[in-house]
PDB file of N, CA and C in Angstrom:
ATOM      1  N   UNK A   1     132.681 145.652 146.436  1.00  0.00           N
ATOM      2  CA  UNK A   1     132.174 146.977 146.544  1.00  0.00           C
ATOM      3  C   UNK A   1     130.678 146.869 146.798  1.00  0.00           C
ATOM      4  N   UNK A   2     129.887 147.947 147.570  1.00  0.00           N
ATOM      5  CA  UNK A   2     128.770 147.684 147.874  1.00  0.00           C
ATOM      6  C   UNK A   2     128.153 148.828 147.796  1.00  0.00           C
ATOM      7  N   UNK A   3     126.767 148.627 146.706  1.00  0.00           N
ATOM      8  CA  UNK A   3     126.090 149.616 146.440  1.00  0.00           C
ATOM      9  C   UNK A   3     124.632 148.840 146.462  1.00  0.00           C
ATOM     10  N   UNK A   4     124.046 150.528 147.210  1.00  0.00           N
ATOM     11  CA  UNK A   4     122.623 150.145 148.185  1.00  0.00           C
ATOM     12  C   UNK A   4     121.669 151.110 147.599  1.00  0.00           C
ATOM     13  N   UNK A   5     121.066 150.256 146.215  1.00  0.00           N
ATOM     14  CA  UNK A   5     119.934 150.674 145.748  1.00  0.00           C
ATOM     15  C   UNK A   5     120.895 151.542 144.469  1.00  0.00           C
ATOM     16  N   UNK A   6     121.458 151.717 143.757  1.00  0.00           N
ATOM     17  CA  UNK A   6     122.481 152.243 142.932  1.00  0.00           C
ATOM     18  C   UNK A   6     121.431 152.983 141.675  1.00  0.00           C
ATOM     19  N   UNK A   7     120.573 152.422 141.551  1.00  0.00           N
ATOM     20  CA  UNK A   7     119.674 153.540 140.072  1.00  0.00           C
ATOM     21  C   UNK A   7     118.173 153.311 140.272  1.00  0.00           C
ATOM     22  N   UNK A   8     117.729 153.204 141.805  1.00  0.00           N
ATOM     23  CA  UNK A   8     116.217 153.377 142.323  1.00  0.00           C
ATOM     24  C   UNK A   8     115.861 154.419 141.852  1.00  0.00           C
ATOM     25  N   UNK A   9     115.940 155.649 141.883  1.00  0.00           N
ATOM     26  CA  UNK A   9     115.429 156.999 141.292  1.00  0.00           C
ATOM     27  C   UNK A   9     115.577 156.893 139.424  1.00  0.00           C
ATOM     28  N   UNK A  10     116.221 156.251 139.329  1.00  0.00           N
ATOM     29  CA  UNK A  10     116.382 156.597 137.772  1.00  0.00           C
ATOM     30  C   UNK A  10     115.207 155.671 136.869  1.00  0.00           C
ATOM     31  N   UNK A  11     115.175 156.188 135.822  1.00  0.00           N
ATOM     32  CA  UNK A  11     114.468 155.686 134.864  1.00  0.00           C
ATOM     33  C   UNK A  11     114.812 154.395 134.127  1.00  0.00           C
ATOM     34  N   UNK A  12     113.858 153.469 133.916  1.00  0.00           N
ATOM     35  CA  UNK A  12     114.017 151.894 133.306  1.00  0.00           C
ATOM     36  C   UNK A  12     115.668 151.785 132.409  1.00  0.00           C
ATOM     37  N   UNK A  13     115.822 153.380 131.289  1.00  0.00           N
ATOM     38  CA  UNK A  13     116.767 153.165 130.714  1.00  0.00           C
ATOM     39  C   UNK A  13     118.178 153.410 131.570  1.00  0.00           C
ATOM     40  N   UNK A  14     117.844 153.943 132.131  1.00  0.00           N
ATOM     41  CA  UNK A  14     119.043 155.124 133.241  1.00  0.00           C
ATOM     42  C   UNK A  14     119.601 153.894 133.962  1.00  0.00           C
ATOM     43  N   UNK A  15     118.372 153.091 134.625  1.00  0.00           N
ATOM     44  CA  UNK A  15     118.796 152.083 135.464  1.00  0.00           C
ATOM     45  C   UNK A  15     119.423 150.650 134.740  1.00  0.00           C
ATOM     46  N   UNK A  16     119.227 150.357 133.540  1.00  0.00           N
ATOM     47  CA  UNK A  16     120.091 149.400 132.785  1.00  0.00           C
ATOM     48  C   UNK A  16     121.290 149.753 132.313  1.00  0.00           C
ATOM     49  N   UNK A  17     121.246 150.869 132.082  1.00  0.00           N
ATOM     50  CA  UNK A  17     122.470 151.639 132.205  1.00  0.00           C
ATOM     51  C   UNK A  17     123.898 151.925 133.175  1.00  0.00           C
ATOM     52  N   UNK A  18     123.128 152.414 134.019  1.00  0.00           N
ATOM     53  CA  UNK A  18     123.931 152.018 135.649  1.00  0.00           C
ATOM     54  C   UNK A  18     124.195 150.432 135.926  1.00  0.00           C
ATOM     55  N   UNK A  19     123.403 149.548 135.529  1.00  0.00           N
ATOM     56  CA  UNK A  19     123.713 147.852 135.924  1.00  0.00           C
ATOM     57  C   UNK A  19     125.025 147.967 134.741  1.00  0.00           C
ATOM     58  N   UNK A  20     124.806 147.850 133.708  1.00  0.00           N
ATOM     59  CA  UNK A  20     125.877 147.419 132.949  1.00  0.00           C
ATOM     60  C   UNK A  20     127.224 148.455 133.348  1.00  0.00           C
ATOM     61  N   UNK A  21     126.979 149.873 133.689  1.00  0.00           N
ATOM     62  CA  UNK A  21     128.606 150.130 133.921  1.00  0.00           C
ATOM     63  C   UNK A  21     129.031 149.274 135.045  1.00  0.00           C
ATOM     64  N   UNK A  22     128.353 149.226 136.227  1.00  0.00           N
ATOM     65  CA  UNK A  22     128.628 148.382 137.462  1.00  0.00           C
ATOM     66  C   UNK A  22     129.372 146.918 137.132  1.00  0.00           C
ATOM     67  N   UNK A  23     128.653 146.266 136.128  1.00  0.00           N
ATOM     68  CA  UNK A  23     129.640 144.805 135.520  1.00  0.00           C
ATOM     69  C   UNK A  23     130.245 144.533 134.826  1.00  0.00           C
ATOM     70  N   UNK A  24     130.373 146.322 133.797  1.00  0.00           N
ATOM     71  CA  UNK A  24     131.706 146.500 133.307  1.00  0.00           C
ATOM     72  C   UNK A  24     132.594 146.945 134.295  1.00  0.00           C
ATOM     73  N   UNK A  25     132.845 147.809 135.079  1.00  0.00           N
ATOM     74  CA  UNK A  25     133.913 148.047 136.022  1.00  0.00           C
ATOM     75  C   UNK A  25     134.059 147.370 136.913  1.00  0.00           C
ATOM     76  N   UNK A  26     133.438 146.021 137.179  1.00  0.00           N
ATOM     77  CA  UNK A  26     133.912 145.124 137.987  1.00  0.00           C
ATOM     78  C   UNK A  26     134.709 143.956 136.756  1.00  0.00           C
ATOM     79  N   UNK A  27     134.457 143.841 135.981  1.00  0.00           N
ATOM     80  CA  UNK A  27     135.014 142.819 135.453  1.00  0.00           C
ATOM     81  C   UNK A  27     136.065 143.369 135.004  1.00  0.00           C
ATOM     82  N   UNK A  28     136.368 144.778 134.630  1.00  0.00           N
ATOM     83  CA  UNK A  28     137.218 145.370 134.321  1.00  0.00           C
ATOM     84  C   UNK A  28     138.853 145.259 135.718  1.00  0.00           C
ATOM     85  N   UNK A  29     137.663 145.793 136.992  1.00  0.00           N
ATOM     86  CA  UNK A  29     138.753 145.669 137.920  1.00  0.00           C
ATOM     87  C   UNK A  29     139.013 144.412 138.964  1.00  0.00           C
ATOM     88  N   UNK A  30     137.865 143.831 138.475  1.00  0.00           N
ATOM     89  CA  UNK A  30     138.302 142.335 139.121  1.00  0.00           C
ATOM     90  C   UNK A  30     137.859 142.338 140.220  1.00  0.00           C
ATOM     91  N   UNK A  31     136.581 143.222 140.906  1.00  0.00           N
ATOM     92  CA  UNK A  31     136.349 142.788 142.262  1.00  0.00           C
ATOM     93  C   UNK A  31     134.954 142.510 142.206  1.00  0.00           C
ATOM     94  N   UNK A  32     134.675 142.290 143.743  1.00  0.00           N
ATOM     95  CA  UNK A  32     133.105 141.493 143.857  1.00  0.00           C
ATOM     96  C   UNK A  32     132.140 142.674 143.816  1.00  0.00           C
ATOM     97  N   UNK A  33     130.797 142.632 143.786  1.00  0.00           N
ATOM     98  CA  UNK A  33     129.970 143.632 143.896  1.00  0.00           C
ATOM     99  C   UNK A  33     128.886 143.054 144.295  1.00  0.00           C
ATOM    100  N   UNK A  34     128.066 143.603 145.689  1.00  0.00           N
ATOM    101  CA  UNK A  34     127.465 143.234 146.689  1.00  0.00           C
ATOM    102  C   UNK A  34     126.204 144.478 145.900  1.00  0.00           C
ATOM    103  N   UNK A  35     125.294 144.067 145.535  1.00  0.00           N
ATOM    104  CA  UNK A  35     123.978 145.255 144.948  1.00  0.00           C
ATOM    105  C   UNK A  35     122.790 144.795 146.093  1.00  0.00           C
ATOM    106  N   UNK A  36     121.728 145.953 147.001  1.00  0.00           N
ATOM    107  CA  UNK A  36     121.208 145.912 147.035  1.00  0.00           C
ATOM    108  C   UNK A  36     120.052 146.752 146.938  1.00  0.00           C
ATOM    109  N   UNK A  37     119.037 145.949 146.448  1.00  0.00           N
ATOM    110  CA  UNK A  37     117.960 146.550 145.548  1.00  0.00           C
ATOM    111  C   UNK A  37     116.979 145.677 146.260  1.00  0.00           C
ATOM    112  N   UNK A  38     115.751 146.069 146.028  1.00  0.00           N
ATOM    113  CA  UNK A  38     114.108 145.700 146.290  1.00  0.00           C
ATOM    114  C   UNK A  38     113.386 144.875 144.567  1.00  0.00           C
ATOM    115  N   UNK A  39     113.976 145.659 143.729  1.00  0.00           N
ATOM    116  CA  UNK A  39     113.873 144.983 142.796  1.00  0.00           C
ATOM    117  C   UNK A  39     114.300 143.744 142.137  1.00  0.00           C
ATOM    118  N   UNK A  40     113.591 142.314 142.066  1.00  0.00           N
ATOM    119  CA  UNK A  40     114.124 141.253 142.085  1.00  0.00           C
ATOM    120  C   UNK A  40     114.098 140.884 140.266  1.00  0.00           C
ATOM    121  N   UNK A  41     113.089 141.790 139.270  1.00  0.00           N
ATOM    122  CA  UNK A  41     114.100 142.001 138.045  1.00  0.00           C
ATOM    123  C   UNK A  41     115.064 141.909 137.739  1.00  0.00           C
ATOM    124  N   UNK A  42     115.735 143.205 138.319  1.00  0.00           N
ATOM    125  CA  UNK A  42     117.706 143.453 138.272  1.00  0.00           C
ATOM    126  C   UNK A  42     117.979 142.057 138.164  1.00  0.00           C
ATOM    127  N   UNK A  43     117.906 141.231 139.654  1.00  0.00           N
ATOM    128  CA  UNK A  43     118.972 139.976 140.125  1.00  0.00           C
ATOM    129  C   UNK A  43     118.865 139.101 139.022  1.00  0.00           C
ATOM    130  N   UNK A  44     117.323 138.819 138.285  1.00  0.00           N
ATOM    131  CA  UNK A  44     117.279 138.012 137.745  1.00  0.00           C
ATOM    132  C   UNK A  44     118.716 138.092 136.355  1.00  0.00           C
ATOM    133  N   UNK A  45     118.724 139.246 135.900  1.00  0.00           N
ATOM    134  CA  UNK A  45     119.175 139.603 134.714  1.00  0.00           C
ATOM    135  C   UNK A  45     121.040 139.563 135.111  1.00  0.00           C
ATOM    136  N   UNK A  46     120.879 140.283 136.090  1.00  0.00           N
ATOM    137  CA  UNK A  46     122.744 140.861 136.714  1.00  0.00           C
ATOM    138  C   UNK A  46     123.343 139.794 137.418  1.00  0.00           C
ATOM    139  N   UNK A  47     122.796 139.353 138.307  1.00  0.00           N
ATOM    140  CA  UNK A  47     123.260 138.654 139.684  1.00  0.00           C
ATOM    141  C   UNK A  47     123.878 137.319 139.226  1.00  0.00           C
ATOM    142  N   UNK A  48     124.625 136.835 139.963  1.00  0.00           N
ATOM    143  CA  UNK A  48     125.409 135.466 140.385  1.00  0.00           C
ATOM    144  C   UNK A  48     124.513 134.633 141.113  1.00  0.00           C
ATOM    145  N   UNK A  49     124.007 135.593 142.812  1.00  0.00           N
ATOM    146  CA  UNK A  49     123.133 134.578 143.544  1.00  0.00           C
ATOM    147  C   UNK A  49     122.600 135.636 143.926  1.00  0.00           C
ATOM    148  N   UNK A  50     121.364 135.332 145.019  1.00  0.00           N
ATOM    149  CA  UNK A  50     120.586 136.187 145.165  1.00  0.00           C
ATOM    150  C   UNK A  50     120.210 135.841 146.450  1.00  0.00           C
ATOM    151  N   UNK A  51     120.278 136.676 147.644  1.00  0.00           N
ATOM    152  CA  UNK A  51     119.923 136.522 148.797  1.00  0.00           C
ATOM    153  C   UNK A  51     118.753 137.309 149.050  1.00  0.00           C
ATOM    154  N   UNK A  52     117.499 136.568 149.935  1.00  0.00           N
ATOM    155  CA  UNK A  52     116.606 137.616 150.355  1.00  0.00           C
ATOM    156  C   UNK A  52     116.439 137.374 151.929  1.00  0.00           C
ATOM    157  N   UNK A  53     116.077 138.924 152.252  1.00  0.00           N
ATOM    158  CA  UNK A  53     116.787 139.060 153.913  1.00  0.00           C
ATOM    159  C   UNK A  53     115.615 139.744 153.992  1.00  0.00           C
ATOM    160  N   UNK A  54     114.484 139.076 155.595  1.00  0.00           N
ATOM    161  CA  UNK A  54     113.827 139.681 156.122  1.00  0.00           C
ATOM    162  C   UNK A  54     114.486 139.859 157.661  1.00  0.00           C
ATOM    163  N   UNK A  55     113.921 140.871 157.921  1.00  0.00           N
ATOM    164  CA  UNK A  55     114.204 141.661 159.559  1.00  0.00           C
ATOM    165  C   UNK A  55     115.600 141.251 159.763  1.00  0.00           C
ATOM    166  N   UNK A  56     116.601 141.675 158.713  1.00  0.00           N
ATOM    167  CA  UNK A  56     118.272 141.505 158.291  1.00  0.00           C
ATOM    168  C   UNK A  56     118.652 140.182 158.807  1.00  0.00           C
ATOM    169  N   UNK A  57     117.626 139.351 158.443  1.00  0.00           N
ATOM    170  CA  UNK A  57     118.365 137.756 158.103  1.00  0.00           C
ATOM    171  C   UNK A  57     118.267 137.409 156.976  1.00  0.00           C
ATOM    172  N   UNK A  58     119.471 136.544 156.307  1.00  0.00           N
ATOM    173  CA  UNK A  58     119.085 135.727 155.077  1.00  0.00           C
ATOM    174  C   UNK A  58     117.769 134.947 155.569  1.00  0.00           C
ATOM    175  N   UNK A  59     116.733 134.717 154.520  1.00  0.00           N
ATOM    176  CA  UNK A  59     115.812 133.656 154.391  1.00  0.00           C
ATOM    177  C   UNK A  59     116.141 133.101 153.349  1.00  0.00           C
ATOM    178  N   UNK A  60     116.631 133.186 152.719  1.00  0.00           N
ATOM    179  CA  UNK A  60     116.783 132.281 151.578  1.00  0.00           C
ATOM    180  C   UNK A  60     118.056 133.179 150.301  1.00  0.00           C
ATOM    181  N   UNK A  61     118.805 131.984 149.453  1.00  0.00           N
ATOM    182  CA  UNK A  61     120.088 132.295 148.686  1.00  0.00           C
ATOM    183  C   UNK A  61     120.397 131.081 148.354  1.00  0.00           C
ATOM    184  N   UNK A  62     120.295 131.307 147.257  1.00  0.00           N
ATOM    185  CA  UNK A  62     120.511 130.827 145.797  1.00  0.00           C
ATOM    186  C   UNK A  62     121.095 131.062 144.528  1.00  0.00           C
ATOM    187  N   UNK A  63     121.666 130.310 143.835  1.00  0.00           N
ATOM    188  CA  UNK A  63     121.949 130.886 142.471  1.00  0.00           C
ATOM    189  C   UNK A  63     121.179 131.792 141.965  1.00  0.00           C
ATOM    190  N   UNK A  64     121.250 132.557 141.442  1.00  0.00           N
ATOM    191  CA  UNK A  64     120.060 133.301 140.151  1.00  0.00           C
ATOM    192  C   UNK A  64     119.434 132.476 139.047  1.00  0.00           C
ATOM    193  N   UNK A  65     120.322 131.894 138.501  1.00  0.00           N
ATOM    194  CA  UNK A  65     119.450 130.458 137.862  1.00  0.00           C
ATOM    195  C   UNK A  65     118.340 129.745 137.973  1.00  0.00           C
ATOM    196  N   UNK A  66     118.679 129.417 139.834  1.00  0.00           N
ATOM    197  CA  UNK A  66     117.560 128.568 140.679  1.00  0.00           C
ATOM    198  C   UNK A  66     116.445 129.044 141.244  1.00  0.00           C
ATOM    199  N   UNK A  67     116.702 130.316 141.344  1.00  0.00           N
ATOM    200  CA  UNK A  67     116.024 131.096 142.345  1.00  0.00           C
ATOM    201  C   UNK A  67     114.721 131.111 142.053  1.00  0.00           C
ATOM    202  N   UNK A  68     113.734 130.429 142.802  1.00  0.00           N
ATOM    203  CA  UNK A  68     111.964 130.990 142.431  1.00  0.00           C
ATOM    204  C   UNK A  68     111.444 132.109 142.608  1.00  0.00           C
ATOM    205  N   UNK A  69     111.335 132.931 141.949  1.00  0.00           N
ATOM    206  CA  UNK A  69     111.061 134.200 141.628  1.00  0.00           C
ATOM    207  C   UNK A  69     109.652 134.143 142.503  1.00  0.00           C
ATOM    208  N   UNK A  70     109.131 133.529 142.095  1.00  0.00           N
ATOM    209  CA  UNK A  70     107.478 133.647 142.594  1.00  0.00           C
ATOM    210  C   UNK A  70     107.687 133.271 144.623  1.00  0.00           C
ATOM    211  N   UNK A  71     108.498 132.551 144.996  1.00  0.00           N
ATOM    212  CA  UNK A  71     108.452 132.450 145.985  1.00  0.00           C
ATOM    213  C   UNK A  71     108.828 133.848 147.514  1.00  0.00           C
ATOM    214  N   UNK A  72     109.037 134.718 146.285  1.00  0.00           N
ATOM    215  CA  UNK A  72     110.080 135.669 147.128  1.00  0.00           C
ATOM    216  C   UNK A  72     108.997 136.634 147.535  1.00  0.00           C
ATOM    217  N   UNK A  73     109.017 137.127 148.613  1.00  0.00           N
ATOM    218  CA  UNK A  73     107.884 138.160 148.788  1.00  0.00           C
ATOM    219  C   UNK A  73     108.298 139.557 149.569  1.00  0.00           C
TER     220      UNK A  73
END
């Protein structure tokens, strides 16, 4: 399922809020979930891997684990 920008307008709590129903109802229903966001917070906390795409190419994807935060711009 793919959701594009899913709690940008909402507030810090609103938006942790919205992440956790999103990975409860996926784990609940068993499917993948494709999030994209500008915010590289979220990935750190939610994500599996983390792709970053300039002028809609991957440049780089990685685990979330691995991922250098500082490198991403």
């Amino acid at each position: 399922m793919l959701f594009e920008k899913p709690s940008s307008a909402f507030d810090a709590v609103t938006q942790r809020q919205t992440a956790h129903l999103i990975a409860d109802v996926q784990a609940e229903a068993g499917f993948a979930a494709l999030v994209i966001k500008r915010e590289l917070g979220y990935a750190a906390t939610e994500a599996d891997d983390i792709a970053v795409l300039r002028t809609s190419q991957i440049e780089e994807m990685e685990p979330a684990k691995d991922f250098a935060f500082a490198s991403a711009n």
